[in-house]
N, C-alpha and C. Protein backbone atom coordinates (compact mmCIF):
# COMPACT_ATOMS: atom_id res chain seq x y z
N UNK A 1 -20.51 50.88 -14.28
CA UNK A 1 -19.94 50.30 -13.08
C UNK A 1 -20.29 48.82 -12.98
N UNK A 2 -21.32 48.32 -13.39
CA UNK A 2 -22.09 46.88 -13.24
C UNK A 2 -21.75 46.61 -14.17
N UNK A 3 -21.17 46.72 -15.30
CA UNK A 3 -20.41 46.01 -16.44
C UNK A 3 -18.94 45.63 -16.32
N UNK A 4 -18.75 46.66 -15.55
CA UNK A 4 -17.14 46.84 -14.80
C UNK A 4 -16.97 45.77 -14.24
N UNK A 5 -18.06 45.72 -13.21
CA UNK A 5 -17.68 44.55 -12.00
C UNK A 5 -17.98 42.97 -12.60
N UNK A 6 -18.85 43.13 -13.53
CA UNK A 6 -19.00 41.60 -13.93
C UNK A 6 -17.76 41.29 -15.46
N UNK A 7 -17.28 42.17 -15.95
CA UNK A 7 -16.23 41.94 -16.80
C UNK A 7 -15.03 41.03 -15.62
N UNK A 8 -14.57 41.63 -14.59
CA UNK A 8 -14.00 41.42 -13.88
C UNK A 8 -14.29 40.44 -13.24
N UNK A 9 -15.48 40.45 -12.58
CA UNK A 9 -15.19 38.70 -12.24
C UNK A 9 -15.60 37.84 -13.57
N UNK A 10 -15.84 37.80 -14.28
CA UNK A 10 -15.52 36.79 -15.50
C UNK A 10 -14.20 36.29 -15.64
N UNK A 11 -13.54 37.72 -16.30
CA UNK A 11 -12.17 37.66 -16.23
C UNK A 11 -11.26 36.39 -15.27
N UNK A 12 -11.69 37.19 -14.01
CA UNK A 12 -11.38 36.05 -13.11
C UNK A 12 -10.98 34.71 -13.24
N UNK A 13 -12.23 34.47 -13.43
CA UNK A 13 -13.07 33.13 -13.17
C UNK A 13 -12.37 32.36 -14.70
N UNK A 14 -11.98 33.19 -15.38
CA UNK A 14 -11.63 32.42 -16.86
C UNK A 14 -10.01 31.89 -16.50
N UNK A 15 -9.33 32.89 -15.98
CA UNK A 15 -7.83 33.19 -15.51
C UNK A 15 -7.54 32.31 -14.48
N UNK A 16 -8.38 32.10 -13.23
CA UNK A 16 -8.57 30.84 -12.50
C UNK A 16 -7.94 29.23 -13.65
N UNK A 17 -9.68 29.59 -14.07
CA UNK A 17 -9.25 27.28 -14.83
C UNK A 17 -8.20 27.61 -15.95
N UNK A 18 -7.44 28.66 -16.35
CA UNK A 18 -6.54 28.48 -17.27
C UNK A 18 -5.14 28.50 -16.26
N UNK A 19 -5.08 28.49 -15.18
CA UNK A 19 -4.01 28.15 -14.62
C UNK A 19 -3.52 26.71 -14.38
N UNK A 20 -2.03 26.17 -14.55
CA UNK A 20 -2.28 25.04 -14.60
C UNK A 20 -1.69 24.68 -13.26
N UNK A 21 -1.77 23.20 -13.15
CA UNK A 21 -1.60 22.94 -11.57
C UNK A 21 -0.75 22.90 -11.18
N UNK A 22 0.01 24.33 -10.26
CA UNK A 22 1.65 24.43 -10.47
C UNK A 22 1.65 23.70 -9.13
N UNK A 23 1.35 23.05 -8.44
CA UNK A 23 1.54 22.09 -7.26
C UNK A 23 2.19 20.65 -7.79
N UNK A 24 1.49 20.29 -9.21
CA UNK A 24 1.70 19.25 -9.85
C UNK A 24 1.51 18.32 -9.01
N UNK A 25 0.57 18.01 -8.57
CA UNK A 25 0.30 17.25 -7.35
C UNK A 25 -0.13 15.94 -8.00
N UNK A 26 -0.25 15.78 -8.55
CA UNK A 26 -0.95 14.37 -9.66
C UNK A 26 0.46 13.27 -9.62
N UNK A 27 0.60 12.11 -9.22
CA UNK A 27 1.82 11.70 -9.15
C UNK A 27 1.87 11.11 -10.94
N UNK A 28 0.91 10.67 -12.02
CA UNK A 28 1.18 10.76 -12.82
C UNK A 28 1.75 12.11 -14.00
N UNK A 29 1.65 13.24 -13.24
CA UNK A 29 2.13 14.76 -13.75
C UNK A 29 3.53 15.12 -13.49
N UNK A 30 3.76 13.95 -12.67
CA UNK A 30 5.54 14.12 -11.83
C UNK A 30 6.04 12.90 -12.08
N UNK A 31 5.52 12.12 -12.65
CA UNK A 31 6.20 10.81 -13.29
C UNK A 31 7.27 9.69 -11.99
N UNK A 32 6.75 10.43 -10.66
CA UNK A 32 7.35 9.74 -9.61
C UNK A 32 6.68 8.76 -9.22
N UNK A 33 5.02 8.59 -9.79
CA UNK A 33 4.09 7.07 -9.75
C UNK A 33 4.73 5.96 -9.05
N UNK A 34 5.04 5.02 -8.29
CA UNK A 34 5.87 3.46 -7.98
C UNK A 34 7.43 4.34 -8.24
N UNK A 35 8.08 5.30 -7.64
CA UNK A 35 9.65 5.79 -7.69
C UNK A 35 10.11 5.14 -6.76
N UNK A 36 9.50 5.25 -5.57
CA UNK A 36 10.11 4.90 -4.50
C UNK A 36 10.95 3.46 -4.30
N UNK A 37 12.30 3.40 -4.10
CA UNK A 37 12.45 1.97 -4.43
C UNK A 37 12.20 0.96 -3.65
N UNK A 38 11.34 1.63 -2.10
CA UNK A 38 11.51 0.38 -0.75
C UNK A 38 9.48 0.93 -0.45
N UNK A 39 8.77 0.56 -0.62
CA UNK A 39 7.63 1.48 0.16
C UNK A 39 7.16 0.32 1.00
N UNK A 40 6.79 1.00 2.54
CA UNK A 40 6.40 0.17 3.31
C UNK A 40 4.91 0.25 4.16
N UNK A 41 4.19 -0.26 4.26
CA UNK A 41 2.38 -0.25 4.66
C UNK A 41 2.77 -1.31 5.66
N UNK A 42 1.67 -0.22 6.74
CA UNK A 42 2.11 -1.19 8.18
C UNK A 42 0.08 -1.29 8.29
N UNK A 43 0.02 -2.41 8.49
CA UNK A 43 -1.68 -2.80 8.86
C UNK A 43 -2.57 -1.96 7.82
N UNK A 44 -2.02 -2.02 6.14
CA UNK A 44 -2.91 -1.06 5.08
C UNK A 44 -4.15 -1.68 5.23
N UNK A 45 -5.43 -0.80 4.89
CA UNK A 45 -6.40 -1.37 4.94
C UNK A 45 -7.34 -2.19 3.02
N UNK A 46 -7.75 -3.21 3.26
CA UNK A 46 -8.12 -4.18 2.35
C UNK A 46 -8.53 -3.34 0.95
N UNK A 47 -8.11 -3.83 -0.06
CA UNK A 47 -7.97 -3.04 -1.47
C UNK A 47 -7.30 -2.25 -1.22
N UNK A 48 -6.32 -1.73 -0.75
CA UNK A 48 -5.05 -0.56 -0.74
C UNK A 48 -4.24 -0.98 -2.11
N UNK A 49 -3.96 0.15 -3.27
CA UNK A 49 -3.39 0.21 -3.66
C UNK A 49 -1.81 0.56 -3.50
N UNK A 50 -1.12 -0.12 -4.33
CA UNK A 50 0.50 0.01 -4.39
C UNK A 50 0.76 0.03 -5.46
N UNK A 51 1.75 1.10 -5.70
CA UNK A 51 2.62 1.20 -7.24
C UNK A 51 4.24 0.53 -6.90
N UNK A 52 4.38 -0.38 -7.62
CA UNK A 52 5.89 -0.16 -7.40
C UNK A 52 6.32 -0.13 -9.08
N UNK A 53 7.59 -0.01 -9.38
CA UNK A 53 8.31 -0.16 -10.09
C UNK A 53 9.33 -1.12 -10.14
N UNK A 54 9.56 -1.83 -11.43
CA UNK A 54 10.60 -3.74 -11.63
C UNK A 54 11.53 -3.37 -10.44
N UNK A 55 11.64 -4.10 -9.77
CA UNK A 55 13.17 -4.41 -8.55
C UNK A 55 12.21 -3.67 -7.10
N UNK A 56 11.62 -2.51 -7.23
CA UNK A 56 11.12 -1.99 -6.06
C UNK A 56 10.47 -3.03 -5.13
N UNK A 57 10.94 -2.41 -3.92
CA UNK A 57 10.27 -3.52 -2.97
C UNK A 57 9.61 -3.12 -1.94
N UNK A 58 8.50 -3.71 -1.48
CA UNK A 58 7.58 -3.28 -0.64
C UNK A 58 7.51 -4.89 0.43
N UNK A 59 7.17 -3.72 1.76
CA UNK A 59 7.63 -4.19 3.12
C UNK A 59 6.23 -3.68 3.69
N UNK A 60 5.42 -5.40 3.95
CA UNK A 60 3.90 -5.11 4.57
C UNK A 60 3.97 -5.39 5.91
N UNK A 61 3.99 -4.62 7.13
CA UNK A 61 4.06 -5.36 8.53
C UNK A 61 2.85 -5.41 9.08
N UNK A 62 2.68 -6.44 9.35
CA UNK A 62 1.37 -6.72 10.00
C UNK A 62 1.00 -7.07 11.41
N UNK A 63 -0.01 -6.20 12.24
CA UNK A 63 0.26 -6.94 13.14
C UNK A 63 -0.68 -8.29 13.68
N UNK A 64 0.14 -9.03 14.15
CA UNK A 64 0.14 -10.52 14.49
C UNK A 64 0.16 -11.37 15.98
N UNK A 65 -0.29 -12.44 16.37
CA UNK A 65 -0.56 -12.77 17.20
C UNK A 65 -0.28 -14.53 17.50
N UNK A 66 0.82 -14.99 17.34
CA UNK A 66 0.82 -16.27 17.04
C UNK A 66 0.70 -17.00 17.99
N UNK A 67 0.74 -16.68 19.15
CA UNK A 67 0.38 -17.20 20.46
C UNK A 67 -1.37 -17.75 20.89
N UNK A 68 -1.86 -16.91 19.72
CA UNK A 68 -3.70 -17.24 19.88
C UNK A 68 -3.62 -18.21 18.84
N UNK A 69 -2.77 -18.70 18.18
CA UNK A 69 -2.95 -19.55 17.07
C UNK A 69 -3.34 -19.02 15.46
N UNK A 70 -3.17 -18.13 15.44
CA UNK A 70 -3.57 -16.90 14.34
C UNK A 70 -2.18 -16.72 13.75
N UNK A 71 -1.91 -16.63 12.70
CA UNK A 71 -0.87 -16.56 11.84
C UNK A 71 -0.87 -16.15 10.59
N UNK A 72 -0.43 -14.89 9.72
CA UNK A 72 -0.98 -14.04 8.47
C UNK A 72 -0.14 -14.92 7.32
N UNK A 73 -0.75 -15.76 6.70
CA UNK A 73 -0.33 -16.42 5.57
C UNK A 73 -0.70 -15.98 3.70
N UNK A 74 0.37 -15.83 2.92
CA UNK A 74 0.09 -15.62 1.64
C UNK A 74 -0.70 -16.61 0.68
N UNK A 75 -1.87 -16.10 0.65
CA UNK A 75 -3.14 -17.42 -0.06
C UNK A 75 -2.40 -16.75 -1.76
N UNK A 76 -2.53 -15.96 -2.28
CA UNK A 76 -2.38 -15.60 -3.81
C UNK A 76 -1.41 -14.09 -4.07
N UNK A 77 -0.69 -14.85 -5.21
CA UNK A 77 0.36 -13.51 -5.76
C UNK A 77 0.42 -14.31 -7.30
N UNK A 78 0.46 -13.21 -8.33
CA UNK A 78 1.22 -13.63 -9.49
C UNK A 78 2.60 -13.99 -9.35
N UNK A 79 3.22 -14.75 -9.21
CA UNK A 79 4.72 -15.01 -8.44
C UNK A 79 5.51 -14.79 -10.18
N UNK A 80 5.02 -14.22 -11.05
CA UNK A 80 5.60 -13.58 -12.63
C UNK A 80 5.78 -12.25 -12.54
N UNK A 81 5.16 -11.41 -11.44
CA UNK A 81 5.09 -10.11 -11.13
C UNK A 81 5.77 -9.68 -10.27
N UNK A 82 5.78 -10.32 -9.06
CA UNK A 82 5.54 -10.09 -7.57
C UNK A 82 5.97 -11.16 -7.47
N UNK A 83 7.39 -11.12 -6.54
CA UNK A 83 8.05 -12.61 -5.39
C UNK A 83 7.95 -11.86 -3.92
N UNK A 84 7.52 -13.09 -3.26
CA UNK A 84 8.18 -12.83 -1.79
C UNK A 84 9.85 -12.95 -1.62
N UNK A 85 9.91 -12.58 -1.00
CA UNK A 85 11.57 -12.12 -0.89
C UNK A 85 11.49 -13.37 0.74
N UNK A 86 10.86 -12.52 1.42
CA UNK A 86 11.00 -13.02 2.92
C UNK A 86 9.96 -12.97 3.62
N UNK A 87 9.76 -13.55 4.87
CA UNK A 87 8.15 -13.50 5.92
C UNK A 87 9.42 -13.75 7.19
N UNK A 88 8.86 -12.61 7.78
CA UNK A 88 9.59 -12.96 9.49
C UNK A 88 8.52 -12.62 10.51
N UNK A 89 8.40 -12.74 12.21
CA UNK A 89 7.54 -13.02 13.09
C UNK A 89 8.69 -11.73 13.87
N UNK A 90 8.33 -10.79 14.66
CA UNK A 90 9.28 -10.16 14.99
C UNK A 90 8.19 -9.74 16.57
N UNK A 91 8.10 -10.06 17.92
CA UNK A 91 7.38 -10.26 18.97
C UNK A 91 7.35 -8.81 19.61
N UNK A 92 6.77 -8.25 19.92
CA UNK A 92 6.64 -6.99 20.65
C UNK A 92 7.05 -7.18 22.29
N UNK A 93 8.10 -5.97 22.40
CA UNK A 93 8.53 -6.56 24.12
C UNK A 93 7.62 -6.49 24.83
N UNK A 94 7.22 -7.56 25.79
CA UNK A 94 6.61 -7.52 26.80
C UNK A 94 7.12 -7.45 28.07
N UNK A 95 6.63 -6.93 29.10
CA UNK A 95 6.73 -6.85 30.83
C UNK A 95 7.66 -8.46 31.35
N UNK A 96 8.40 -8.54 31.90
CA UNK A 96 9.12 -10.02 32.14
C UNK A 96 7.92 -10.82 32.82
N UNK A 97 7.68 -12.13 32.67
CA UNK A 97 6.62 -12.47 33.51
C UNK A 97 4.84 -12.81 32.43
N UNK A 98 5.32 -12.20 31.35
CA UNK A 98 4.17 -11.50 30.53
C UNK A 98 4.56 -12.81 29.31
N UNK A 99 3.58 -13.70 29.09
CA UNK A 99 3.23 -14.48 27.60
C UNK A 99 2.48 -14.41 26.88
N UNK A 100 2.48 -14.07 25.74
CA UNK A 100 1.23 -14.57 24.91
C UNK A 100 1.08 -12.89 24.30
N UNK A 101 2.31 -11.85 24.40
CA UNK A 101 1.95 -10.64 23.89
C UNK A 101 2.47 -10.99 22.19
N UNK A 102 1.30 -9.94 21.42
CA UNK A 102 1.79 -9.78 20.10
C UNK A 102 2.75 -9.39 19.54
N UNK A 103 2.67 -9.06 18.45
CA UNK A 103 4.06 -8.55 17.79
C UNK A 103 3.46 -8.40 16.32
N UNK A 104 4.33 -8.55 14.91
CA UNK A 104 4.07 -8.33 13.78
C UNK A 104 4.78 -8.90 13.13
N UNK A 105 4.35 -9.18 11.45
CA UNK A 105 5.03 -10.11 10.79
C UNK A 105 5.08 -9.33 9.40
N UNK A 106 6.67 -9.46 9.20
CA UNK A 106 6.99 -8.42 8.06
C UNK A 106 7.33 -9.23 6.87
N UNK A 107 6.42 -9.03 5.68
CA UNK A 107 7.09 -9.64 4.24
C UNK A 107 7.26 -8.63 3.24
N UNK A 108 8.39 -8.77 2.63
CA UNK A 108 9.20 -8.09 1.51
C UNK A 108 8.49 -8.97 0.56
N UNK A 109 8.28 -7.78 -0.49
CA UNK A 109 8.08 -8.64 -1.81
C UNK A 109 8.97 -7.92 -2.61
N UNK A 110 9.44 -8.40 -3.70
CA UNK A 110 9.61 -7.28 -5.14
C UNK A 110 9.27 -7.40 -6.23
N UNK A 111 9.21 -6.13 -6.90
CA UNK A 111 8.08 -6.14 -8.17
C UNK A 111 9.58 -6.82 -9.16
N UNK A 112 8.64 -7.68 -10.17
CA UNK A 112 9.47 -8.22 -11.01
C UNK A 112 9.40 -7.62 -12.57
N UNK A 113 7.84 -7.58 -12.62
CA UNK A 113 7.51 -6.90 -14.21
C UNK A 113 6.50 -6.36 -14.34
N UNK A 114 6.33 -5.34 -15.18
CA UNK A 114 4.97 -4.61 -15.37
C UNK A 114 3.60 -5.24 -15.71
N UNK A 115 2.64 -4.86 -15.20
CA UNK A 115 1.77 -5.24 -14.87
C UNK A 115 0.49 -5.45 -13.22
N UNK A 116 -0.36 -6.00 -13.46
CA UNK A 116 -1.21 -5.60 -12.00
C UNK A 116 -1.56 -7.30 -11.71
N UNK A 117 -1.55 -7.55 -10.11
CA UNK A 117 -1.98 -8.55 -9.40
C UNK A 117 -2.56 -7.78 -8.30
N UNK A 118 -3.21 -9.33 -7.82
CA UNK A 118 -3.29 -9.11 -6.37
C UNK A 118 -3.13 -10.04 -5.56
N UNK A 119 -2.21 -9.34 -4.43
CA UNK A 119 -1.56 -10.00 -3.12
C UNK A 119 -3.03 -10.26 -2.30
N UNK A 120 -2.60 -11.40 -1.97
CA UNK A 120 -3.90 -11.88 -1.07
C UNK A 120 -3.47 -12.97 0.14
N UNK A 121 -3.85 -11.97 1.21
CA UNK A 121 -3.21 -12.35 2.44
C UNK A 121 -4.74 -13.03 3.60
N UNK A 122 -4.19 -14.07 4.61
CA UNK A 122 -5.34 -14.21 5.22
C UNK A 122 -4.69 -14.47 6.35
N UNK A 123 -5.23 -14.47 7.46
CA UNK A 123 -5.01 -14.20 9.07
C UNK A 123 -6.05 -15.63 9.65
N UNK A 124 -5.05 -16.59 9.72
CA UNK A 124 -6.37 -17.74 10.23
C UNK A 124 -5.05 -18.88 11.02
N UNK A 125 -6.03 -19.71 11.88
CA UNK A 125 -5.58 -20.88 12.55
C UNK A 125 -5.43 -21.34 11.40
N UNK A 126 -6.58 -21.78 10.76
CA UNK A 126 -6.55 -23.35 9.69
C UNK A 126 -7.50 -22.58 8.30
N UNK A 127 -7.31 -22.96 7.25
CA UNK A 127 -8.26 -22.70 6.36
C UNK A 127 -9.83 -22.54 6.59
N UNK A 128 -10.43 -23.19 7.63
CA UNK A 128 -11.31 -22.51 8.10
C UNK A 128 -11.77 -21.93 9.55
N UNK A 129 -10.96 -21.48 9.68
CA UNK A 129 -10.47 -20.74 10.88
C UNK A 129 -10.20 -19.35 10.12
N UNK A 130 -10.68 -18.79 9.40
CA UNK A 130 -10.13 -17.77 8.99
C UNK A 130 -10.52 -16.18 9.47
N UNK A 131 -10.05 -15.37 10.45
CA UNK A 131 -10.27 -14.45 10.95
C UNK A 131 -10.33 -12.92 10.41
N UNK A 132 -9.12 -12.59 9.06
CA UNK A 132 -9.59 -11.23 8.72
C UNK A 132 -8.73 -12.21 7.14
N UNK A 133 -8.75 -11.33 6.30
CA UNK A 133 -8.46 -11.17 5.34
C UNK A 133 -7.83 -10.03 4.51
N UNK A 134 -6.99 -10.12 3.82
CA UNK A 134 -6.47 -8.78 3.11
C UNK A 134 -6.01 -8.56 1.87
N UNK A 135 -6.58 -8.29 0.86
CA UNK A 135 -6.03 -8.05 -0.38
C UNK A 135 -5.55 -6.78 -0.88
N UNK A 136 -4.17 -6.66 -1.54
CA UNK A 136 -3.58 -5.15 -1.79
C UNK A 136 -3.53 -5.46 -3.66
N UNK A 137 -3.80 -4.33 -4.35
CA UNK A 137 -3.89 -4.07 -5.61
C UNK A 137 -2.62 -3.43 -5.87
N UNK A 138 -1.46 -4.97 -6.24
CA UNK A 138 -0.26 -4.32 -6.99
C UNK A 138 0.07 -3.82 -8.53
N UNK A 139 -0.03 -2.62 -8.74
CA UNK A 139 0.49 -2.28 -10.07
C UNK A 139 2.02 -1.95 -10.20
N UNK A 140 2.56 -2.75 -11.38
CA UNK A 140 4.06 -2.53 -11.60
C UNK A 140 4.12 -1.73 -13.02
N UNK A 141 4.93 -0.58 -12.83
CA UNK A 141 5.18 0.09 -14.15
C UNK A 141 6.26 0.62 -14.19
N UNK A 142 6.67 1.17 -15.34
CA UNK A 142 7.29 1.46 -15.88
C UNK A 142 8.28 2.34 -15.19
């Protein structure tokens, strides 16, 4: 009986790790890695990775405050990899009567060629005025 029961859970336990991962949850196991052709990160947090793929384009909105004098400017991109497409200021409605409310500022980039940069964004009045900072880890593949 005690040979029984431990054949069996062996068995198990072998039959378990020889199953393979039918979830395929691995986005390199589904080859959909950077598929998406538009991906968009609203306030990602600093070192956030991004996959895109050549032409895919990614849409970072940030939110922003230009009324305090604060304004999210692009300090570094491989511009051989990665172009900005566009930067717009888009104001959040406020109450009538109401100045100085925020809003967010959306830039498109698109991936141009394979390979990895990094986008490096900073949130400041003046170069030293600089309030947060943000760098995203773009990989472009295949």
């Amino acid at each position: 009986m005690m040979k029984t029961a431990i054949a069996l859970a062996l068995s198990a336990g072998l039959l378990t790790a020889c199953i393979p991962d039918i979830m395929n949850t691995k986005p390199e196991v589904r080859g959909l890695e950077g598929a998406a052709p538009v991906q968009t990160f609203t306030d990602p947090a600093d070192g956030t990775s991004v996959t895109l793929r050549p032409g895919g384009k990614l849409n970072l909105k940030l939110d922003s405050n230009p009324t305090t004098g604060y304004y999210w400017y692009l300090k570094d991109i491989d511009a051989s990899q990665v172009d900005q497409l566009s930067e717009d200021y888009v104001a959040d409605p406020a109450p009538e009567g109401i100045t100085g409310s925020g809003g967010h500022q959306m830039f498109v980039f698109e991936a141009l060629q394979i390979g990895k940069s990094d986008l490096k964004l900073s949130y400041e009045r003046s170069p030293q005025d600089v309030a947060e900072t943000l760098t995203l880890k773009i990989k472009v593949v295949e």
